[in-house]
C-alpha atoms as a PDB file:
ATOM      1  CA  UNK A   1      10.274  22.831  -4.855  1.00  0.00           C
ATOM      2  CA  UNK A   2      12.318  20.253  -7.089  1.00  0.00           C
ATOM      3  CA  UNK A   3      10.417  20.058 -10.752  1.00  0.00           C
ATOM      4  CA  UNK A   4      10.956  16.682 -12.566  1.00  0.00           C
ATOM      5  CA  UNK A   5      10.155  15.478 -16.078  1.00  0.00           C
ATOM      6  CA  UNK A   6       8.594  12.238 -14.887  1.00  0.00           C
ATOM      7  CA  UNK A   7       8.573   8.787 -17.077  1.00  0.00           C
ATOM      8  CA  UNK A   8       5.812   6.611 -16.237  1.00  0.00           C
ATOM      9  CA  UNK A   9       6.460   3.236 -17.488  1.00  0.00           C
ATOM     10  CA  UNK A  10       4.035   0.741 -14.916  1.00  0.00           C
ATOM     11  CA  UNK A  11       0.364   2.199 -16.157  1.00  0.00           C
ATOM     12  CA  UNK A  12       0.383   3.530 -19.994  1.00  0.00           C
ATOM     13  CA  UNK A  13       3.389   2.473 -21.133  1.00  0.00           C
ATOM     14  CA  UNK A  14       5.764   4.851 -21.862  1.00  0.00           C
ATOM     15  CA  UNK A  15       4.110   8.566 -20.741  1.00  0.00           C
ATOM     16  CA  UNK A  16       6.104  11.837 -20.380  1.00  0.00           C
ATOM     17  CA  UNK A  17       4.757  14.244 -17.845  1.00  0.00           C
ATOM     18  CA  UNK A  18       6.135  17.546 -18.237  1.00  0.00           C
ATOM     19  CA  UNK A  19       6.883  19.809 -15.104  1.00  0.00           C
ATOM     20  CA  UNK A  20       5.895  17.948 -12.143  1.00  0.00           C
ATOM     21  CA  UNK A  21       6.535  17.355  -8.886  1.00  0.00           C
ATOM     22  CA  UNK A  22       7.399  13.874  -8.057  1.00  0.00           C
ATOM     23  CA  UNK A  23       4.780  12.309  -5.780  1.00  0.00           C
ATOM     24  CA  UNK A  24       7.081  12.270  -2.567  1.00  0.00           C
ATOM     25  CA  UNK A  25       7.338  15.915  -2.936  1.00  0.00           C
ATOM     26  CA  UNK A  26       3.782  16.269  -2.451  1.00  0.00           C
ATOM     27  CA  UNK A  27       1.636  16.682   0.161  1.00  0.00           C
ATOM     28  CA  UNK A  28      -1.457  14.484   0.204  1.00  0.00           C
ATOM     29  CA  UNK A  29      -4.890  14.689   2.577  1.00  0.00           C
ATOM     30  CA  UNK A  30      -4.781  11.646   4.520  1.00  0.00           C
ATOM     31  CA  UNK A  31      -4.634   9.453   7.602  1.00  0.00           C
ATOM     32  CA  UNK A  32      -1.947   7.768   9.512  1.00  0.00           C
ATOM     33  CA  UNK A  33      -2.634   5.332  12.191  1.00  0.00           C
ATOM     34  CA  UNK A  34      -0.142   4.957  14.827  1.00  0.00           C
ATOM     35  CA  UNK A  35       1.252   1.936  16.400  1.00  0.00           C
ATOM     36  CA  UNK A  36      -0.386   2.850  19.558  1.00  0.00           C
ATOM     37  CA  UNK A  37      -3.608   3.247  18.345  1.00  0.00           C
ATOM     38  CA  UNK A  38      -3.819   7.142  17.516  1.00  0.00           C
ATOM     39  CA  UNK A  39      -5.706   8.016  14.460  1.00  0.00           C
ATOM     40  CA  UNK A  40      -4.031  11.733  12.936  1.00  0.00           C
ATOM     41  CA  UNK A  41      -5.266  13.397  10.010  1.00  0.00           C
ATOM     42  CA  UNK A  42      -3.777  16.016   8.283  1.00  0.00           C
ATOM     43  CA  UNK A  43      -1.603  16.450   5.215  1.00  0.00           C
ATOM     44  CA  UNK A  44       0.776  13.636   4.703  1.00  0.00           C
ATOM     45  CA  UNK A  45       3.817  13.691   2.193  1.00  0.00           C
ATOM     46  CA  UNK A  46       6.535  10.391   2.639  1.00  0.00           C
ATOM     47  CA  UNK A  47       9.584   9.355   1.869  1.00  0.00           C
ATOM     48  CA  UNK A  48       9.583   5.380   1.562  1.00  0.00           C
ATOM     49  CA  UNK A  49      13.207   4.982   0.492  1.00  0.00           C
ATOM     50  CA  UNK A  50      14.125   6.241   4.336  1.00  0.00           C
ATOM     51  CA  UNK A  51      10.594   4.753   5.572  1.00  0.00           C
ATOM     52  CA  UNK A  52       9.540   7.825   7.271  1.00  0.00           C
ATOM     53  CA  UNK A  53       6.215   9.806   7.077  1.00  0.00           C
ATOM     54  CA  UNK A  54       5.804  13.610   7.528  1.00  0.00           C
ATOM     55  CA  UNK A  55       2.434  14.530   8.725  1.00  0.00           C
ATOM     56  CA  UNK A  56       1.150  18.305   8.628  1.00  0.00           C
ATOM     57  CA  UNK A  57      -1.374  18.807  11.554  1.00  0.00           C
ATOM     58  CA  UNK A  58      -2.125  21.994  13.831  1.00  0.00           C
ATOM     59  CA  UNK A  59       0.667  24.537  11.985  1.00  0.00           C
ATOM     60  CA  UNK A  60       3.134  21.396  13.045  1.00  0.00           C
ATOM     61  CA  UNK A  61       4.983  18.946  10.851  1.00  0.00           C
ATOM     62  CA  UNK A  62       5.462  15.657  12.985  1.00  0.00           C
ATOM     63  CA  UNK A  63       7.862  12.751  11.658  1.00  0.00           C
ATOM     64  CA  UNK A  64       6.988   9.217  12.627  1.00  0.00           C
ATOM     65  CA  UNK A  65       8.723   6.210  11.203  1.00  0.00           C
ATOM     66  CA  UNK A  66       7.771   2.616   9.770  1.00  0.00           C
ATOM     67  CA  UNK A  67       8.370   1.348  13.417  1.00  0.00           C
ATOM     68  CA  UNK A  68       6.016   3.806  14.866  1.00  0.00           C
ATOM     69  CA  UNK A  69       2.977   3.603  12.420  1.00  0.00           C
ATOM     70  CA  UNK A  70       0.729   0.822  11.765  1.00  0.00           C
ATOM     71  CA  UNK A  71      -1.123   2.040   8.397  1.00  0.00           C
ATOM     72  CA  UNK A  72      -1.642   5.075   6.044  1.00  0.00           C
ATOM     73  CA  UNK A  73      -3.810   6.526   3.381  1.00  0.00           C
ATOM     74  CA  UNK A  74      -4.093   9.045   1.502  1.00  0.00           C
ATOM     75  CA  UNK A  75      -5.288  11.078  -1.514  1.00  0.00           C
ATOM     76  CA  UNK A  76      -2.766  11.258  -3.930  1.00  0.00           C
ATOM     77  CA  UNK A  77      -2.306  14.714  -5.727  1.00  0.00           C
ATOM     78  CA  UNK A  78      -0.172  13.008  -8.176  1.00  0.00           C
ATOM     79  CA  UNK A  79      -2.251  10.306  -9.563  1.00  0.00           C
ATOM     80  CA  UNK A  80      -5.364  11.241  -8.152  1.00  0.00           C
ATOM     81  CA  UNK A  81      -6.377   8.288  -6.315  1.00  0.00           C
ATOM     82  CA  UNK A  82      -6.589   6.856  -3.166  1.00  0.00           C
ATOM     83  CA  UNK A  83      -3.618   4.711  -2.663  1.00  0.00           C
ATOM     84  CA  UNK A  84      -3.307   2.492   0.798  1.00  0.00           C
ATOM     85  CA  UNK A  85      -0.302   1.638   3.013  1.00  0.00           C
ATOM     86  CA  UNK A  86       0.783  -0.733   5.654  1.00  0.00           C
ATOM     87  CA  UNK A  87       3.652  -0.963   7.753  1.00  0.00           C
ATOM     88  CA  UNK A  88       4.713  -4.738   7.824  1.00  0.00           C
ATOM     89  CA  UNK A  89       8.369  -6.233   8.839  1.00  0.00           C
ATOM     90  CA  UNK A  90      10.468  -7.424   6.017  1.00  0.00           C
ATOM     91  CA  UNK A  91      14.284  -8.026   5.329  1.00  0.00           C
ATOM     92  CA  UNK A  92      15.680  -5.243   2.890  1.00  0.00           C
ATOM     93  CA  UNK A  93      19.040  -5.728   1.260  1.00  0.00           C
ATOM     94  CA  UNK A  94      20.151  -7.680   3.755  1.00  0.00           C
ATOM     95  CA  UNK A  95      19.037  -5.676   6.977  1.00  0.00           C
ATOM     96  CA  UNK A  96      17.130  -7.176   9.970  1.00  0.00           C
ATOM     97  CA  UNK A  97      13.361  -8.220   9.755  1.00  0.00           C
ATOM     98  CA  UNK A  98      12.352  -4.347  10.489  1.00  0.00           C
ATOM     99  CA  UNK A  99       9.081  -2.915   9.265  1.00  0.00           C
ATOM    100  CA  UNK A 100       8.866  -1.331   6.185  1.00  0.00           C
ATOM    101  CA  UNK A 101       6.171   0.642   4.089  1.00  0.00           C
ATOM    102  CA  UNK A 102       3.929  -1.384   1.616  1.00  0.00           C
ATOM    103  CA  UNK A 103       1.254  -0.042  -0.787  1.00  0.00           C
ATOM    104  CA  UNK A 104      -1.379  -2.226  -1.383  1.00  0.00           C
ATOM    105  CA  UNK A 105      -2.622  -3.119  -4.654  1.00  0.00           C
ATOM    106  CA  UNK A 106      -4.628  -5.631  -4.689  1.00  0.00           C
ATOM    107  CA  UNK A 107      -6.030  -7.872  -1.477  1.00  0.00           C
ATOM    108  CA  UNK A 108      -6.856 -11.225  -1.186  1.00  0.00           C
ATOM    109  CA  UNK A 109      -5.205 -14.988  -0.726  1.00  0.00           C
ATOM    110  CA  UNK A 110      -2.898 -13.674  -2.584  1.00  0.00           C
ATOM    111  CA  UNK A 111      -1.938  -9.471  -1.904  1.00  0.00           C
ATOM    112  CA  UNK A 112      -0.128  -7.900  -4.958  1.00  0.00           C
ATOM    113  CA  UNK A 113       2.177  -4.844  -3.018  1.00  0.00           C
ATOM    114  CA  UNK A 114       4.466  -2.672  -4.323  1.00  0.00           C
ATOM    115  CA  UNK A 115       7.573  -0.163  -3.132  1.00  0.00           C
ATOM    116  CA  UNK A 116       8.364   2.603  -5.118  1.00  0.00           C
ATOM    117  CA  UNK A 117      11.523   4.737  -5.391  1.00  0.00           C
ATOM    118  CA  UNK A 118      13.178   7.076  -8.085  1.00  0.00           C
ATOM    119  CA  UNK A 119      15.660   6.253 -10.031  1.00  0.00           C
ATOM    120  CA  UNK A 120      18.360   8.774 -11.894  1.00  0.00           C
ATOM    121  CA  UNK A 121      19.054   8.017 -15.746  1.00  0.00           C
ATOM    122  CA  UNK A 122      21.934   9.423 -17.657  1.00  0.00           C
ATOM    123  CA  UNK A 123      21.346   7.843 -20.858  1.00  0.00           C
ATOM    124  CA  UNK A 124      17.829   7.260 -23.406  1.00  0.00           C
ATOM    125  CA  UNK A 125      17.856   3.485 -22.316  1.00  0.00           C
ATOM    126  CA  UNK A 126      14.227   3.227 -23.496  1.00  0.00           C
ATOM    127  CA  UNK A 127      14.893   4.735 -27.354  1.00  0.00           C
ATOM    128  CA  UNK A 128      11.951   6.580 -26.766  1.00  0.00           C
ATOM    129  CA  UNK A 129      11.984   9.954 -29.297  1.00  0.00           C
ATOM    130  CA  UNK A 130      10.468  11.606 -26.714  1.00  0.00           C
ATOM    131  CA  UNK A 131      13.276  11.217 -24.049  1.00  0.00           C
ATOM    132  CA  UNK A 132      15.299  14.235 -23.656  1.00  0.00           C
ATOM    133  CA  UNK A 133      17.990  15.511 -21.216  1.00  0.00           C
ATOM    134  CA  UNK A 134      16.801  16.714 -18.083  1.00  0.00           C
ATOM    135  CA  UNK A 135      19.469  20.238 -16.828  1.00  0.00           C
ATOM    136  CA  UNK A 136      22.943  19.704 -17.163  1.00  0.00           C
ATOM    137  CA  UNK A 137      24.892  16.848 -17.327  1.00  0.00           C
ATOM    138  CA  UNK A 138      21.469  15.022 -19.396  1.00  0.00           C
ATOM    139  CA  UNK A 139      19.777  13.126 -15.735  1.00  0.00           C
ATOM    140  CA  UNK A 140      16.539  12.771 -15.390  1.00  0.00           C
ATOM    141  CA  UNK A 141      14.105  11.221 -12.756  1.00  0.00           C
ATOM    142  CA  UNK A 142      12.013   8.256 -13.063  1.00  0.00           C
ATOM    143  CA  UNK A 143       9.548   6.721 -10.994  1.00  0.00           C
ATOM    144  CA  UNK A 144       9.222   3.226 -10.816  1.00  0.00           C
ATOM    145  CA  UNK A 145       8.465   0.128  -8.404  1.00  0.00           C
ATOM    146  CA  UNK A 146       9.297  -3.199  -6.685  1.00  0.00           C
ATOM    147  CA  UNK A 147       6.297  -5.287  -6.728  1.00  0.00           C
ATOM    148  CA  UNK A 148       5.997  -7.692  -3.837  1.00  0.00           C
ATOM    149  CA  UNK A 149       3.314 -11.067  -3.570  1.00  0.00           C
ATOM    150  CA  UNK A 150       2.425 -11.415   0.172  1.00  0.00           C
ATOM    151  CA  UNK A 151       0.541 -15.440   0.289  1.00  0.00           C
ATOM    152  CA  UNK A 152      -1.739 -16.414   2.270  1.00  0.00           C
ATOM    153  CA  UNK A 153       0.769 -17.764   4.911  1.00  0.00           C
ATOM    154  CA  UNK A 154       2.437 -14.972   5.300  1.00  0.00           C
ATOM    155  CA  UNK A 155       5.404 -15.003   3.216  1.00  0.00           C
ATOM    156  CA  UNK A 156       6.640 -12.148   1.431  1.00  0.00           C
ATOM    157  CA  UNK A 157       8.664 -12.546  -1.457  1.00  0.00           C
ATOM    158  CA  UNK A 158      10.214  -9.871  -4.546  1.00  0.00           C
ATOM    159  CA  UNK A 159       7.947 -10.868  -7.944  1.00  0.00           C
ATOM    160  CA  UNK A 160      10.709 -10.701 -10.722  1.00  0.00           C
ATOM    161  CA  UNK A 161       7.769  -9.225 -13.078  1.00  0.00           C
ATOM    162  CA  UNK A 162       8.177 -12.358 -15.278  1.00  0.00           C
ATOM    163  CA  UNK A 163       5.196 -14.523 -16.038  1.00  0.00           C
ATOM    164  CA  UNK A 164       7.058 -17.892 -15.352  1.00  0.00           C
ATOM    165  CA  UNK A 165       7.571 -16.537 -11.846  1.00  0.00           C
ATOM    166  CA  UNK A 166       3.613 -15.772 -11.226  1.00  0.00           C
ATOM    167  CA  UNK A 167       1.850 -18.515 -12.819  1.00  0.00           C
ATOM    168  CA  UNK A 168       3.424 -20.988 -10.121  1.00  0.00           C
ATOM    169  CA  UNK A 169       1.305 -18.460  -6.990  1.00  0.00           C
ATOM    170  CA  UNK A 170      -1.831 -19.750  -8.914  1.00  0.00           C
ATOM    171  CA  UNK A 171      -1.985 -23.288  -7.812  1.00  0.00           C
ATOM    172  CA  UNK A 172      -4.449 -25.366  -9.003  1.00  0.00           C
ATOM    173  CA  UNK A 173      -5.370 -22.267 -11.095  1.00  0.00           C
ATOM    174  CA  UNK A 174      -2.427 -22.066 -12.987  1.00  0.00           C
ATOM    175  CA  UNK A 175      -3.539 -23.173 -16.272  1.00  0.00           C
ATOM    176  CA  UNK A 176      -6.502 -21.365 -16.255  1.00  0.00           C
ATOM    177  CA  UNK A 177      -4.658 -18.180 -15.261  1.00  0.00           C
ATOM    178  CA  UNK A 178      -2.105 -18.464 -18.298  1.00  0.00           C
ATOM    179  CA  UNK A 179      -5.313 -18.665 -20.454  1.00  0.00           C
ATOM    180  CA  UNK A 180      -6.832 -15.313 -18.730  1.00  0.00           C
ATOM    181  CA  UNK A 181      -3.567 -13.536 -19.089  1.00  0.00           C
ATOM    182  CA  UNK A 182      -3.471 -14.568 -22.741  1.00  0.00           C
ATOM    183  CA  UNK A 183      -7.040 -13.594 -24.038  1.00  0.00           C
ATOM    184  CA  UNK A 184      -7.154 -10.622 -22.342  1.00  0.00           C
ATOM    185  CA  UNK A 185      -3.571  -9.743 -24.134  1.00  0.00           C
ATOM    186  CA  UNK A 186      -1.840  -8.476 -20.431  1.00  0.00           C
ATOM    187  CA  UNK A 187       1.116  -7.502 -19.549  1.00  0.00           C
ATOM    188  CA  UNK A 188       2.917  -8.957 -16.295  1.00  0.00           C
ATOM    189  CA  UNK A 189       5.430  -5.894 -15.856  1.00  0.00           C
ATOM    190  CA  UNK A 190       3.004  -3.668 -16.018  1.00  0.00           C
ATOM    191  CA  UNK A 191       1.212  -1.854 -12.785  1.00  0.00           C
ATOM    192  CA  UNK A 192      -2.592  -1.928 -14.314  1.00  0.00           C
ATOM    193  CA  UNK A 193      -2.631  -5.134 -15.860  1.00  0.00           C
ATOM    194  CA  UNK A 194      -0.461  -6.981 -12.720  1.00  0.00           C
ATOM    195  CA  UNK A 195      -3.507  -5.758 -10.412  1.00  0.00           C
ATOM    196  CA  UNK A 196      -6.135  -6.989 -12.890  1.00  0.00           C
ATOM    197  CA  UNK A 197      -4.856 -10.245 -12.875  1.00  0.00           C
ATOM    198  CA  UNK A 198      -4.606 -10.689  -9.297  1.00  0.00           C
ATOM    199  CA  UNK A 199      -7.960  -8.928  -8.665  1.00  0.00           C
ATOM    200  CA  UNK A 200      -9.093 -11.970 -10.876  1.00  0.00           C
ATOM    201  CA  UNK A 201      -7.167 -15.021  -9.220  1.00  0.00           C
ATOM    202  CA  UNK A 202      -9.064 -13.307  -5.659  1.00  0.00           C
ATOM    203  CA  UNK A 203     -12.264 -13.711  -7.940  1.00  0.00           C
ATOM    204  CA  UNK A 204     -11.886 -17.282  -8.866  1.00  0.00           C
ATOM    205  CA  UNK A 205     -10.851 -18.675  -5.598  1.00  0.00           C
ATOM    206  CA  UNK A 206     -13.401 -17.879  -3.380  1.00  0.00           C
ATOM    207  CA  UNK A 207     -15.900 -18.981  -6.464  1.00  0.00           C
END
């Protein structure tokens, strides 16, 4: 299996992980529900660029796509967590309305989801000291993510990770929002702090 010097840039900050699989190359105890109602459980790994979903079960590796399942979770081996995902229909780079797989982050009026995909760099973009070539030709892998706001009337929409573009999801809240994100010194672009705030907006709105 492929090995990959990893750059996690959403939790830490900047974090090298040496020799490791990415987490689509592993496989992960979990569930899948099926559009039809099925419940399997097995050993799941995915591929969410292609929206497909292997599932190990009885010495068998089944396939099943976004259209054919309904939800998934898992344990992940790779950040050793439970992470949660639905299937839910969405326009991607200007394909049909088709469902797609969504992690879910954080749940409330408003649901904080996220996409992720790997990205190949040639170059130290980052000026990290730490970055260094990965085989020949100086590539390496990179994890990373879309993040997604899903409102409570059901619209979907690409968050630019920019704090202008949040505050406005808050409402009424707004102000006092700005304020939270402020004292408690967080960071919009950033994975752990993006669910923290949300978490909180969920908090304060059913207050």
């Amino acid at each position: 299996m492929k090995k990959s010097l990893v750059f996690i840039l959403f939790l830490f900050g900047s974090v090298v992980l040496h020799s490791q699989d990415l987490p689509n190359e592993m496989w992960h105890p979990g569930l899948v529900v099926l559009e039809e109602g099925d419940t399997l459980r097995g050993q799941i790994q995915y591929d969410f660029k292609t929206n497909l979903v292997q599932l190990a079960i009885d010495n068998k590796i089944k396939t099943f796509s976004s259209q054919q399942v309904l939800f998934l979770n898992f344990h992940c081996q790779f950040f050793k967590r439970f992470r949660y995902f639905y299937s839910i229909p969405y326009r991607l780079k200007g394909s049909m309305n088709v469902p797609v797989f969504f992690e879910i982050l954080a749940e409330g009026r408003l649901t904080l989801m996220s996409r992720e995909y790997v990205v190949v760099e040639s170059i130290n973009r980052y000026g990290n000291p730490m970055y260094r070539p990965l085989g020949v030709g100086g590539t390496r892998e990179i994890l990373t993510y879309d993040y997604y706001l899903l409102t409570d009337n059901g619209d979907i929409n690409l968050y630019l990770e920019k704090k202008k573009d949040l505050l406005p999801y808050f409402g009424r809240y707004e102000d006092e929002m700005a304020k939270y994100i402020r004292k408690n010194k967080l960071k919009v672009d950033k994975q752990q702090d993006l669910v923290r705030i949300v978490n909180y907006y969920n908090e304060i709105v059913q207050e």
